[in-house]
C-alpha atoms as a PDB file:
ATOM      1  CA  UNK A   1     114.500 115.559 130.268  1.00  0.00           C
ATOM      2  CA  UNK A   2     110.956 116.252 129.823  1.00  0.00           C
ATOM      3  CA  UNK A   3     109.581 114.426 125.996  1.00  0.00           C
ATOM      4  CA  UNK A   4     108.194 117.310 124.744  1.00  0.00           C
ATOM      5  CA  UNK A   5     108.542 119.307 121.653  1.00  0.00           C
ATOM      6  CA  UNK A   6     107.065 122.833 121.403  1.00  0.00           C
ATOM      7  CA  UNK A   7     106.399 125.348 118.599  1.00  0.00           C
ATOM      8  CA  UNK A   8     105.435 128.927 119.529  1.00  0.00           C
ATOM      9  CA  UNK A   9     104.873 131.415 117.038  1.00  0.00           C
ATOM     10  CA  UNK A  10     107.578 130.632 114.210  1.00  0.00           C
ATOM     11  CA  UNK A  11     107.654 133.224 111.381  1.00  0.00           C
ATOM     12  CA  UNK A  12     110.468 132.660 108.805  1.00  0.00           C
ATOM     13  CA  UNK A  13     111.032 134.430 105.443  1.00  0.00           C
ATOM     14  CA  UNK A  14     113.081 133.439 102.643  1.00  0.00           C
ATOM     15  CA  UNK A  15     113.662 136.617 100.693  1.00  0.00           C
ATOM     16  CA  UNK A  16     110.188 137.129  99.622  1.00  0.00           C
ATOM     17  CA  UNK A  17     108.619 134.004 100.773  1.00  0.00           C
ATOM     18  CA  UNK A  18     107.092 133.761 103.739  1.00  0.00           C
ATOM     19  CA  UNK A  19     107.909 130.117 104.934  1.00  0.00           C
ATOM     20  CA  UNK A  20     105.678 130.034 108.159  1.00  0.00           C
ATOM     21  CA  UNK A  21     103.507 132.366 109.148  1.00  0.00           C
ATOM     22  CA  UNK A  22     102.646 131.867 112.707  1.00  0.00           C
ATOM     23  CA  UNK A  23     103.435 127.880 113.159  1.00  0.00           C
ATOM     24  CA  UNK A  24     102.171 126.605 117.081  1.00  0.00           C
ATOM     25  CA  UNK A  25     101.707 123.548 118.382  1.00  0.00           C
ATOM     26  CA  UNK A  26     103.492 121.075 121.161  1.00  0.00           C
ATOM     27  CA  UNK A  27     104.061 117.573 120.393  1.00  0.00           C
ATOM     28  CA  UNK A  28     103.605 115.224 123.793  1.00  0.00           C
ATOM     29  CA  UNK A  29     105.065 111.984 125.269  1.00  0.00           C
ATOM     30  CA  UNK A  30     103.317 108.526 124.786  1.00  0.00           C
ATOM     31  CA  UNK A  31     101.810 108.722 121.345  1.00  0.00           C
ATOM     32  CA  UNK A  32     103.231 109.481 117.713  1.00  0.00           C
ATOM     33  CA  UNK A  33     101.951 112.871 116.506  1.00  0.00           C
ATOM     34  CA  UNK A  34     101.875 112.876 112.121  1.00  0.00           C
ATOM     35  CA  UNK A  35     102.759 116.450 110.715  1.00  0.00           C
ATOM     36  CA  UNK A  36     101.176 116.659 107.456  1.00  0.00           C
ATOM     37  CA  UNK A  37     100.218 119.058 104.791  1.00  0.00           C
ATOM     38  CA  UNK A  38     100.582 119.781 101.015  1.00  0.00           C
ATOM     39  CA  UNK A  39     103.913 120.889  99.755  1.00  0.00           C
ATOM     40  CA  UNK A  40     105.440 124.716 100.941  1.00  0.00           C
ATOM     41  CA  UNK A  41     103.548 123.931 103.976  1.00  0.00           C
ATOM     42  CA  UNK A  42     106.737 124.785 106.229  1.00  0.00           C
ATOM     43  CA  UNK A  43     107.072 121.044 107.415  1.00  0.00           C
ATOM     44  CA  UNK A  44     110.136 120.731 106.572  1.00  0.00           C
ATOM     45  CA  UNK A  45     110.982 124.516 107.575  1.00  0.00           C
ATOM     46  CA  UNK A  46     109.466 124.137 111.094  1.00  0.00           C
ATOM     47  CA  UNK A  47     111.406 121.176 111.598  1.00  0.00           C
ATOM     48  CA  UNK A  48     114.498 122.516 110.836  1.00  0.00           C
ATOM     49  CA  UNK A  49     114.257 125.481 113.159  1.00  0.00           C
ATOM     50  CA  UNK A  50     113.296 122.645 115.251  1.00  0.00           C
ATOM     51  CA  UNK A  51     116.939 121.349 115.060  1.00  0.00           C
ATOM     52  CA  UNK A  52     118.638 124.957 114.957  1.00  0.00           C
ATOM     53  CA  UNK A  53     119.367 124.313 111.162  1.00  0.00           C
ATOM     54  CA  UNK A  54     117.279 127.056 110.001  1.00  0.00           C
ATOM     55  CA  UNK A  55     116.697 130.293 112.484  1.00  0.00           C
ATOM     56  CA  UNK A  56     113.456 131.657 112.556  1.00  0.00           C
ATOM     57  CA  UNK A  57     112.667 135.448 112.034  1.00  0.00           C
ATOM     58  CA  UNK A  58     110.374 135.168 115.291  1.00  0.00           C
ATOM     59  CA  UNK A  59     109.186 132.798 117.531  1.00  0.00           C
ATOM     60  CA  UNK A  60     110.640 130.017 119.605  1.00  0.00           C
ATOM     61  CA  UNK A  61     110.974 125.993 119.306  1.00  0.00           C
ATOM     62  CA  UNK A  62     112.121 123.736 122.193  1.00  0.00           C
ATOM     63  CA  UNK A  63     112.634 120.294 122.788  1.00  0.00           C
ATOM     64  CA  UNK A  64     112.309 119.411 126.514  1.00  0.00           C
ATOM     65  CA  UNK A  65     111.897 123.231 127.227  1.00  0.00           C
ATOM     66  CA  UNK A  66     115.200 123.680 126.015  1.00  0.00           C
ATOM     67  CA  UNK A  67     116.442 125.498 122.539  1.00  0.00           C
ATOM     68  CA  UNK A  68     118.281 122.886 120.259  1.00  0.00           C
ATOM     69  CA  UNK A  69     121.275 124.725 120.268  1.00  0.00           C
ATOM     70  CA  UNK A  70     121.330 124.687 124.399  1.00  0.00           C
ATOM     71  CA  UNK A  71     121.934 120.892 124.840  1.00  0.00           C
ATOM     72  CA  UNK A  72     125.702 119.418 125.203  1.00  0.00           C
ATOM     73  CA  UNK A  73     124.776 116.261 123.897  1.00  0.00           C
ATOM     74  CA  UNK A  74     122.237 116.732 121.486  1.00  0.00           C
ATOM     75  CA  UNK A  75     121.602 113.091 120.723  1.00  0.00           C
ATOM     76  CA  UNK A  76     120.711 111.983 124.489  1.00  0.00           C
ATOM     77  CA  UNK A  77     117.648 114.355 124.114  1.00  0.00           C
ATOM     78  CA  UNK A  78     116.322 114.213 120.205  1.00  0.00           C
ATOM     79  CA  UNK A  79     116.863 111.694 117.803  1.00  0.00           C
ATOM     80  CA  UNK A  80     116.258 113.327 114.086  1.00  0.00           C
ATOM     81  CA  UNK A  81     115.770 111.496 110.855  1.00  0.00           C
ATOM     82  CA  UNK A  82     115.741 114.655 108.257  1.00  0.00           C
ATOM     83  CA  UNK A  83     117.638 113.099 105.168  1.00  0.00           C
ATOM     84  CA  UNK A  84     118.534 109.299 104.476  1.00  0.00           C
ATOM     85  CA  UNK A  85     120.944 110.392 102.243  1.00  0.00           C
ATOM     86  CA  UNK A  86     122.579 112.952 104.996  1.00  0.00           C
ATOM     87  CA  UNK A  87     125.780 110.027 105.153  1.00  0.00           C
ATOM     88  CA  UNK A  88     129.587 109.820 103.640  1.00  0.00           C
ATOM     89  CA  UNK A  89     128.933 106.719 100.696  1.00  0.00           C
ATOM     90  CA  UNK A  90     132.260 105.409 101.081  1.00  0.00           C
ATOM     91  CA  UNK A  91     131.777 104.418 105.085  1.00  0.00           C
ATOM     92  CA  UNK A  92     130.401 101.279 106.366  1.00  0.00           C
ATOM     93  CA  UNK A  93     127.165 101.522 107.601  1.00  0.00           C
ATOM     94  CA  UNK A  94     128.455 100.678 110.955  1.00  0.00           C
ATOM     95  CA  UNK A  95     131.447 103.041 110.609  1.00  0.00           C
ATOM     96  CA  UNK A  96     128.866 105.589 109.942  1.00  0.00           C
ATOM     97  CA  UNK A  97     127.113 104.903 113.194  1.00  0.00           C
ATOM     98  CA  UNK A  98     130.776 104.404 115.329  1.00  0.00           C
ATOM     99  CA  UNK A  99     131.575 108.332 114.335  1.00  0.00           C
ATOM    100  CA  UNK A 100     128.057 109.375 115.380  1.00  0.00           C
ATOM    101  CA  UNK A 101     128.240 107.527 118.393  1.00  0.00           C
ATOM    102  CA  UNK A 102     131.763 108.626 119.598  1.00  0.00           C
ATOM    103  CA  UNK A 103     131.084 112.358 119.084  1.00  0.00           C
ATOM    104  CA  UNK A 104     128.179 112.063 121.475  1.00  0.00           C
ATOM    105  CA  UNK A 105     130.772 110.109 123.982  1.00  0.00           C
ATOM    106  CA  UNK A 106     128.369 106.677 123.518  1.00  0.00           C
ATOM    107  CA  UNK A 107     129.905 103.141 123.050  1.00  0.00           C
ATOM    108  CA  UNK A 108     130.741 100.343 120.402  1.00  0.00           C
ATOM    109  CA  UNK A 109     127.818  98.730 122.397  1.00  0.00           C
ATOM    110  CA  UNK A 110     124.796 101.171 121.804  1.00  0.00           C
ATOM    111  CA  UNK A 111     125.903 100.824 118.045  1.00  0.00           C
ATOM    112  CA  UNK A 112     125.147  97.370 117.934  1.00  0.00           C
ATOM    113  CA  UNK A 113     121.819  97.740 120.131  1.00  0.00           C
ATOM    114  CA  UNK A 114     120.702  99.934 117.219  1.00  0.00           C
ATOM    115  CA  UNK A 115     121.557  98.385 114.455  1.00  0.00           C
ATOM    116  CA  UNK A 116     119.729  95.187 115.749  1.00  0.00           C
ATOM    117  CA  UNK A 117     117.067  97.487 116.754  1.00  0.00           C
ATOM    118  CA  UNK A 118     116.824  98.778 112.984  1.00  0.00           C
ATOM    119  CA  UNK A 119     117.020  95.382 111.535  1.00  0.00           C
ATOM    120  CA  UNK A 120     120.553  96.040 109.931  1.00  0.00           C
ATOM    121  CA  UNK A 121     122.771  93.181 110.705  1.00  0.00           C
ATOM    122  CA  UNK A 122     123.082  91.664 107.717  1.00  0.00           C
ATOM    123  CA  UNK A 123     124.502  94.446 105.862  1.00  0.00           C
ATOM    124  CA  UNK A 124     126.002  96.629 108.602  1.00  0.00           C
ATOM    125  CA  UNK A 125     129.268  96.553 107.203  1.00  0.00           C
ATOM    126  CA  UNK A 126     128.349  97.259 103.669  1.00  0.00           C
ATOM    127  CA  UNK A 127     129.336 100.700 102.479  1.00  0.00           C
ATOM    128  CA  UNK A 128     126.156 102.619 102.829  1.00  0.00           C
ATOM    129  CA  UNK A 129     126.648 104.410  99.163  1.00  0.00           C
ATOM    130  CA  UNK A 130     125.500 100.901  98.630  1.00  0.00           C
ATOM    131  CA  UNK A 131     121.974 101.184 100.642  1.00  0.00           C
ATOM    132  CA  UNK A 132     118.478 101.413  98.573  1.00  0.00           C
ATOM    133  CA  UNK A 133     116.646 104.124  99.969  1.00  0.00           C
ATOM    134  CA  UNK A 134     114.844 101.798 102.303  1.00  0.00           C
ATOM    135  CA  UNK A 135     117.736 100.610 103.892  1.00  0.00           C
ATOM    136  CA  UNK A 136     119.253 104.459 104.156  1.00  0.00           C
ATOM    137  CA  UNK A 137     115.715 104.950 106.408  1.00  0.00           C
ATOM    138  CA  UNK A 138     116.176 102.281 108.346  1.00  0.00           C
ATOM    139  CA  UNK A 139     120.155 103.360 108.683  1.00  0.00           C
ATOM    140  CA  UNK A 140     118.432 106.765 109.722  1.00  0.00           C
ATOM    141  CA  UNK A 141     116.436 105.661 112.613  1.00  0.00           C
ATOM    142  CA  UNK A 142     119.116 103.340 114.272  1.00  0.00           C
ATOM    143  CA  UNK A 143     121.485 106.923 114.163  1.00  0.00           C
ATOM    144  CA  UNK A 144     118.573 108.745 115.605  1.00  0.00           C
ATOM    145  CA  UNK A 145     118.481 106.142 118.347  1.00  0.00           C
ATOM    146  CA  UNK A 146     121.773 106.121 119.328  1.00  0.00           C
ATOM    147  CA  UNK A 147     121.523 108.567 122.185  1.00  0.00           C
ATOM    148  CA  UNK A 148     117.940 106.657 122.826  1.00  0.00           C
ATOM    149  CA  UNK A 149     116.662 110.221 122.780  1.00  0.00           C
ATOM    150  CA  UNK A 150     113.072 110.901 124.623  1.00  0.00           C
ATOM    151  CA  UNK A 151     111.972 113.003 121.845  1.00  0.00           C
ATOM    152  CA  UNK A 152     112.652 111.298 117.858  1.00  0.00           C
ATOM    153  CA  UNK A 153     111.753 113.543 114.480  1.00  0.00           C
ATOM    154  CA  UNK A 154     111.297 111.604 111.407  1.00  0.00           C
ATOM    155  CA  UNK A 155     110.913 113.266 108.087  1.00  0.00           C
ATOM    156  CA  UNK A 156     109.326 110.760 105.296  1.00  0.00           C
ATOM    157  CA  UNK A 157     110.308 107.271 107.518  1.00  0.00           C
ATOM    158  CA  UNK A 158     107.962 105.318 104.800  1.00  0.00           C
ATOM    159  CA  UNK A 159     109.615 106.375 101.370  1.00  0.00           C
ATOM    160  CA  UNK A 160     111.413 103.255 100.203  1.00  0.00           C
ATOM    161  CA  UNK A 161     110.539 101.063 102.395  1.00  0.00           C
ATOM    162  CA  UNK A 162     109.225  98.069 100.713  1.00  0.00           C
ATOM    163  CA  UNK A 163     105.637  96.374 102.504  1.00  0.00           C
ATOM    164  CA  UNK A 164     107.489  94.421 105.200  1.00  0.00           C
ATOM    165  CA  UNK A 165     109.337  97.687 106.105  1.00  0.00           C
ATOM    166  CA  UNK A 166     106.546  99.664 106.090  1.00  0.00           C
ATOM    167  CA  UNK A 167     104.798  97.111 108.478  1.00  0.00           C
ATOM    168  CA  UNK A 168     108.361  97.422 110.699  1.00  0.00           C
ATOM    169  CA  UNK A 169     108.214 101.348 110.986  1.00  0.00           C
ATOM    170  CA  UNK A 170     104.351 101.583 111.728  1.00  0.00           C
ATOM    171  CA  UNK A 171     104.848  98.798 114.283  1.00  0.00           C
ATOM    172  CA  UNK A 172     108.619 100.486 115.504  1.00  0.00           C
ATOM    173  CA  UNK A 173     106.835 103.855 115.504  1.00  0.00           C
ATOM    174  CA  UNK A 174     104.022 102.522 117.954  1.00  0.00           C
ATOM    175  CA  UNK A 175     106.831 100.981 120.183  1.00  0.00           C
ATOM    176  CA  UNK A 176     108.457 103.942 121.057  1.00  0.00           C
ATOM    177  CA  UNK A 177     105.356 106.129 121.724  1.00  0.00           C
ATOM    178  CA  UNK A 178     104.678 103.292 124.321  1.00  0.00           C
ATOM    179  CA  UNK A 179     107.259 103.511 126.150  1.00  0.00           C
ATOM    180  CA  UNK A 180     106.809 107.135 126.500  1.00  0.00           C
ATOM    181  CA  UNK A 181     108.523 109.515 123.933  1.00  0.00           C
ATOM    182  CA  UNK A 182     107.292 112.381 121.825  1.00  0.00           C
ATOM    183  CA  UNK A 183     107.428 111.045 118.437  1.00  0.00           C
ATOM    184  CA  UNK A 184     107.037 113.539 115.487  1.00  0.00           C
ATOM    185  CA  UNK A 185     106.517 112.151 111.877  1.00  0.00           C
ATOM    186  CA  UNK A 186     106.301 114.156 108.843  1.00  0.00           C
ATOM    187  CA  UNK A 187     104.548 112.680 106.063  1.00  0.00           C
ATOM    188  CA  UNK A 188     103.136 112.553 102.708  1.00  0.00           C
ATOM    189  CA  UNK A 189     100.918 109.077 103.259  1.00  0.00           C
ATOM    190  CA  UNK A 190      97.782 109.274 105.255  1.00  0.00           C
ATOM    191  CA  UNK A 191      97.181 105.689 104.520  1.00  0.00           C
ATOM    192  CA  UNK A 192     100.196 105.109 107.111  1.00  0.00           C
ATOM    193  CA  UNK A 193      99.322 107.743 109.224  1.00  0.00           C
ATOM    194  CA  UNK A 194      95.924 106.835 109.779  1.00  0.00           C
ATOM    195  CA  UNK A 195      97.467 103.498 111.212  1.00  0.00           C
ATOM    196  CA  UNK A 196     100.659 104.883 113.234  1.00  0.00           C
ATOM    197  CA  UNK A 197      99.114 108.505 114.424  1.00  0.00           C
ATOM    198  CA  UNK A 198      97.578 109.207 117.429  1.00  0.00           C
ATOM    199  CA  UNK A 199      97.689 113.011 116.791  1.00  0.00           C
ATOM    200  CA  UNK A 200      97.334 115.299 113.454  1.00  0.00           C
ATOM    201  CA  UNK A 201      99.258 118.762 113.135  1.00  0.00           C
ATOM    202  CA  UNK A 202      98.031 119.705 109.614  1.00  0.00           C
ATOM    203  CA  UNK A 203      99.638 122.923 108.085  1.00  0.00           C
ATOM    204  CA  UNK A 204      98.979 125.255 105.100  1.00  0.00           C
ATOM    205  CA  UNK A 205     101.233 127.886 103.896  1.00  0.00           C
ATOM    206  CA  UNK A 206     103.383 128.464 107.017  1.00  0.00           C
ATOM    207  CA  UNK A 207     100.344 127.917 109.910  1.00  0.00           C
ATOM    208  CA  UNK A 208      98.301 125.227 111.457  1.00  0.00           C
ATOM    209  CA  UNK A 209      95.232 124.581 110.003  1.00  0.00           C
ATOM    210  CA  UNK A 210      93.954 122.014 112.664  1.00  0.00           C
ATOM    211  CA  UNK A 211      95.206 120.480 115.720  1.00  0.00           C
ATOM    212  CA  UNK A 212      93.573 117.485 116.999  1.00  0.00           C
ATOM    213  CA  UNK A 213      93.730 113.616 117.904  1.00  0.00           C
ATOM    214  CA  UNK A 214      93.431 111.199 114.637  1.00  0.00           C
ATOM    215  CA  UNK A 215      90.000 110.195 115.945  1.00  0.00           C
ATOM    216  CA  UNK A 216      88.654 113.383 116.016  1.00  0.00           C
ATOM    217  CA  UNK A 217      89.697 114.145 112.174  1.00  0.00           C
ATOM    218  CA  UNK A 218      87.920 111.060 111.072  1.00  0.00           C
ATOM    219  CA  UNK A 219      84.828 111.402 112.958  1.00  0.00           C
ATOM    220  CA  UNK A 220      84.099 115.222 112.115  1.00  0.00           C
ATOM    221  CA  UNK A 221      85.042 114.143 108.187  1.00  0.00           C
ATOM    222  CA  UNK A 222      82.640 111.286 108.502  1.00  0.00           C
ATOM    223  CA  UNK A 223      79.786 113.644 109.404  1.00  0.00           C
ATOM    224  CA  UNK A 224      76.477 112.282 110.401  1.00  0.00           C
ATOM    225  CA  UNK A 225      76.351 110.540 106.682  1.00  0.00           C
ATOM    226  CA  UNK A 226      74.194 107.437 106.427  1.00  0.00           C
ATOM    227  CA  UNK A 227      74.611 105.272 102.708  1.00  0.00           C
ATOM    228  CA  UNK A 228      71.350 103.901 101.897  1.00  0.00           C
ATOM    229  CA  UNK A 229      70.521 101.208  99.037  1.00  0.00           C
ATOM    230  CA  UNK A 230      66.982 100.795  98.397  1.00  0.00           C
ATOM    231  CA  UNK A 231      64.673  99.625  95.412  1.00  0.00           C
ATOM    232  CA  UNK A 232      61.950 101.738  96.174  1.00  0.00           C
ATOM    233  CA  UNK A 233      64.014 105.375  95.898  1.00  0.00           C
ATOM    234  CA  UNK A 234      61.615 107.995  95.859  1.00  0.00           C
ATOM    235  CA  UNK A 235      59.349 106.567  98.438  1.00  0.00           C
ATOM    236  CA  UNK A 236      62.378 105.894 100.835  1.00  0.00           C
ATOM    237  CA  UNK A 237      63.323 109.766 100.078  1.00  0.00           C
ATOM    238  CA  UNK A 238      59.487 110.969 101.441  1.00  0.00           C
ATOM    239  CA  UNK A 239      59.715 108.983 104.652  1.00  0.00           C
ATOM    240  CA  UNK A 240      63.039 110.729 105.276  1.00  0.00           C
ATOM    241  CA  UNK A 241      62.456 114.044 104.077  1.00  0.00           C
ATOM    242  CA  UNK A 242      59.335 114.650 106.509  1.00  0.00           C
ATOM    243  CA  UNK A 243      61.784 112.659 109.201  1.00  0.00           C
ATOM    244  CA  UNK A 244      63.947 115.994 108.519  1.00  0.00           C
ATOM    245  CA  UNK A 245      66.904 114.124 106.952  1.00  0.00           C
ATOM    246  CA  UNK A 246      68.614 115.672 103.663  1.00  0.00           C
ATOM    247  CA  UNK A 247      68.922 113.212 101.225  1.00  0.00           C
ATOM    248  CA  UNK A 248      70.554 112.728  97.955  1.00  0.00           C
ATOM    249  CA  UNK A 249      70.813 110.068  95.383  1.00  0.00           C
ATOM    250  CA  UNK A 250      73.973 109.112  94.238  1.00  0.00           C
ATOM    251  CA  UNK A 251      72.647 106.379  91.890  1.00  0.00           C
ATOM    252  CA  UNK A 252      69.857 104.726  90.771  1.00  0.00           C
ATOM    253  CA  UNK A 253      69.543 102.791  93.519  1.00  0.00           C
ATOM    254  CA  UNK A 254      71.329 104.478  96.798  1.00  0.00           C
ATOM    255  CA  UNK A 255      70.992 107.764  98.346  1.00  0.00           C
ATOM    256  CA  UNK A 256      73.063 109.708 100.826  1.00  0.00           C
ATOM    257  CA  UNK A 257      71.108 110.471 104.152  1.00  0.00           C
ATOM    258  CA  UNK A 258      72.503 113.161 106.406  1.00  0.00           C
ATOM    259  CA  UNK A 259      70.816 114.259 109.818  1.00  0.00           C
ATOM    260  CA  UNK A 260      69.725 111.229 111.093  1.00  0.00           C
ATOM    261  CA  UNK A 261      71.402 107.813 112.758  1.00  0.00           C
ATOM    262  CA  UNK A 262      71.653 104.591 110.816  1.00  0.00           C
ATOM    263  CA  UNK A 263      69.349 102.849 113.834  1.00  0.00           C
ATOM    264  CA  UNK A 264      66.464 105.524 113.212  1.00  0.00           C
ATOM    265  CA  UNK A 265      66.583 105.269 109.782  1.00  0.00           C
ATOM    266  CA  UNK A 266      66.136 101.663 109.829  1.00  0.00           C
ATOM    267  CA  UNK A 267      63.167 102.166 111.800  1.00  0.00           C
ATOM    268  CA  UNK A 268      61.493 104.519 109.615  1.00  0.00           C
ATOM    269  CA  UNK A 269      62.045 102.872 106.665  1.00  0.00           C
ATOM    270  CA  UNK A 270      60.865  99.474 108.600  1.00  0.00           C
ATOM    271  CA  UNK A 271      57.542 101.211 109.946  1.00  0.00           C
ATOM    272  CA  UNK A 272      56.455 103.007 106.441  1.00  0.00           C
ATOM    273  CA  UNK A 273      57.298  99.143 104.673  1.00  0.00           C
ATOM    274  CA  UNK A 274      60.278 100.402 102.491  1.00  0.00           C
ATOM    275  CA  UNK A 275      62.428  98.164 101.061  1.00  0.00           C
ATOM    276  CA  UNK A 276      66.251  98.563 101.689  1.00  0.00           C
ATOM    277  CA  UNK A 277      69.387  96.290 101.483  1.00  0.00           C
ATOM    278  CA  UNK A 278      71.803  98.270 103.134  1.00  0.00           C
ATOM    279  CA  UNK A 279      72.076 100.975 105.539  1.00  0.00           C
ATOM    280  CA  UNK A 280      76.084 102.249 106.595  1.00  0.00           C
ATOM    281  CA  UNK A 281      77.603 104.556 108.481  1.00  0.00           C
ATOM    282  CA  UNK A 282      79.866 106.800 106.193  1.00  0.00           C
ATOM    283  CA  UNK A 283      83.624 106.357 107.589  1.00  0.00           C
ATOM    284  CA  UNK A 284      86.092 108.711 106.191  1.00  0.00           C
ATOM    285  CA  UNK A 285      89.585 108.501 105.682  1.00  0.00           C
ATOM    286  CA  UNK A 286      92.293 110.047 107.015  1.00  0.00           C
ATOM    287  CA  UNK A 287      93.048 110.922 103.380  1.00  0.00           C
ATOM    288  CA  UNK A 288      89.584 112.561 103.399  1.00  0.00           C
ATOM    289  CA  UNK A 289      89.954 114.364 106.187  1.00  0.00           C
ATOM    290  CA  UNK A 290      93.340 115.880 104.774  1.00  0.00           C
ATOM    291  CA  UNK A 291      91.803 116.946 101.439  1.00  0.00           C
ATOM    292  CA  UNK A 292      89.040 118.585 102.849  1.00  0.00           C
ATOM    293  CA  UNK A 293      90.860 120.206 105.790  1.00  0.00           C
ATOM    294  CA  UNK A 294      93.690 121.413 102.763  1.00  0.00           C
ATOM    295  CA  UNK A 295      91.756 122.260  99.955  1.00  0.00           C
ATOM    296  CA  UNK A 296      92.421 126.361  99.953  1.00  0.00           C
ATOM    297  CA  UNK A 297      96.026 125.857 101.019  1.00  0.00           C
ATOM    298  CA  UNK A 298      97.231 123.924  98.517  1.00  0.00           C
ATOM    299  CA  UNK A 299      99.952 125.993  96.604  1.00  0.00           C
ATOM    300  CA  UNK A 300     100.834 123.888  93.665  1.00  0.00           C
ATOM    301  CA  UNK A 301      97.719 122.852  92.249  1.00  0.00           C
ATOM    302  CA  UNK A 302      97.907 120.730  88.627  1.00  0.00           C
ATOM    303  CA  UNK A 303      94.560 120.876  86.096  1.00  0.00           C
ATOM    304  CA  UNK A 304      92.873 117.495  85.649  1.00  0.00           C
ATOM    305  CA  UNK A 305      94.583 115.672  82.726  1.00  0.00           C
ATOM    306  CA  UNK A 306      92.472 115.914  79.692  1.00  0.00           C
ATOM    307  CA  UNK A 307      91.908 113.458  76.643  1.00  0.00           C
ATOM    308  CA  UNK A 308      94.675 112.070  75.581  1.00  0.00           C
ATOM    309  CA  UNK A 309      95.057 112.435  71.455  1.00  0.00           C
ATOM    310  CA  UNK A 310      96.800 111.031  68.999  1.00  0.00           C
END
């Protein structure tokens, strides 16, 4: 089966609301694509439609160029992490996996392959009621191995998992892009992303607002801005200015350059006998990035907290 997921032209309305408005994009094989933006994006929408959970109004989604709905054994072809709480409380955690496993006609074996794989041993036959939230995610991913799918969607894999486990996914994550699989994560933290992404589908009330590899984001947010700290301010900001740089001061003592490298700058400055003590490339975030790519499609927007009084 062919790792791909694609996304063509979802619209879906609930009553009034119009959920997506257009969504397109195709996840590929061999890297793990983050789907990110703010809440009543349609993330969580697009994915279910995805997964045949939710039927869109228009449009089409397939996974291996197939409709969810089309394949006999659903778990042989995507492996979906939607809900960590999506189990029965009063099964074992193995149990749990056993009834997944024999309705997809896979062993007792593959079971235990996952569970290892997920790091679960030690409390596999623990009643998974019983699970923190980060063990519930990592219960998650071993079910949405089972079938050892070529495509895997992962809502949220980071919530609850404490540092080591969030070391453990972004590694895990990494692992099975290697060896070839579509992977699609949904999440909130770009901090993770921007260390486990390869690709960025960023959406905003029901559409894509940008499509495009993780290194791409960061370089076009990072912008041709140079950081600049120098005692000798306003003469530094003459040798730029008739350089044709734009520059701003930030502080007393540093300035923001913008439309020239770091190396010519430097060599100005060095020719005209400015002072300086630093000179840095600006390097955005993938947080950055996000904000500025989602600032007008942010629906739920809260007003800065004001003075506190008592």
């Amino acid at each position: 089966m062919e790792a791909t997921i694609e996304v063509t032209g979802l619209r879906k309305r609930f009553g009034a609301a119009v959920a997506l408005d257009g969504m397109s994009f195709t996840v590929t094989p061999g890297q793990v694509t983050g789907f990110v933006g703010p809440n009543g994006a349609g993330k969580s929408t697009t994915m279910r439609v995805i997964l045949g959970l939710d039927a869109a109004d228009e449009g089409s989604a397939l996974v291996g160029g197939q409709p969810y709905r089309s394949l006999r054994h659903p778990l042989s072809h995507v492996g979906a992490l939607l809900d960590a709480a999506a189990l029965q409380p009063s099964r074992s955690a193995r149990n749990h996996l056993l009834w997944l496993a024999h309705s997809q006609g896979l062993t007792a074996r593959r079971v235990d392959e996952v569970i290892e794989q997920a790091g679960l041993q030690s409390a596999i036959r623990r009643k998974a009621g019983g699970y923190s939230l980060g063990m519930r995610q990592r219960l998650g991913i071993a079910a949405a191995l089972l079938g050892d799918p070529p495509v895997l969607m992962l809502d949220e894999p980071f919530n609850g998992l404490d540092p080591e486990g969030i070391v453990w996914m972004r590694d895990f994550l990494r692992a099975l892009a290697a060896q070839g699989r579509a992977v699609l994560v949904s999440s909130h933290l770009m901090s993770e992303l921007q260390d486990t992404a390869d690709h960025l589908v960023v959406a905003g009330r029901g559409r894509v607002i940008a499509d495009a590899s993780v290194a791409d984001l960061l370089a076009a947010a990072s912008g041709d801005r140079v950081t600049l700290r120098t005692s000798a301010r306003s003469e530094a900001m003459t040798v730029l200015a008739h350089a044709g740089a734009s520059v701003a001061a930030t502080n007393r003592d540093t300035l923001t350059v913008s439309g020239l490298a770091a190396e010519r700058i430097v060599a100005l400055l060095g020719e005209s006998a400015v002072p300086f003590s630093e000179v840095s490339a600006h390097h955005a975030s993938l947080e950055e990035a996000y904000m500025e790519l989602t600032r007008d499609a942010v629906e739920f927007r809260a007003e800065p907290a004001g003075e506190v009084t008592t």
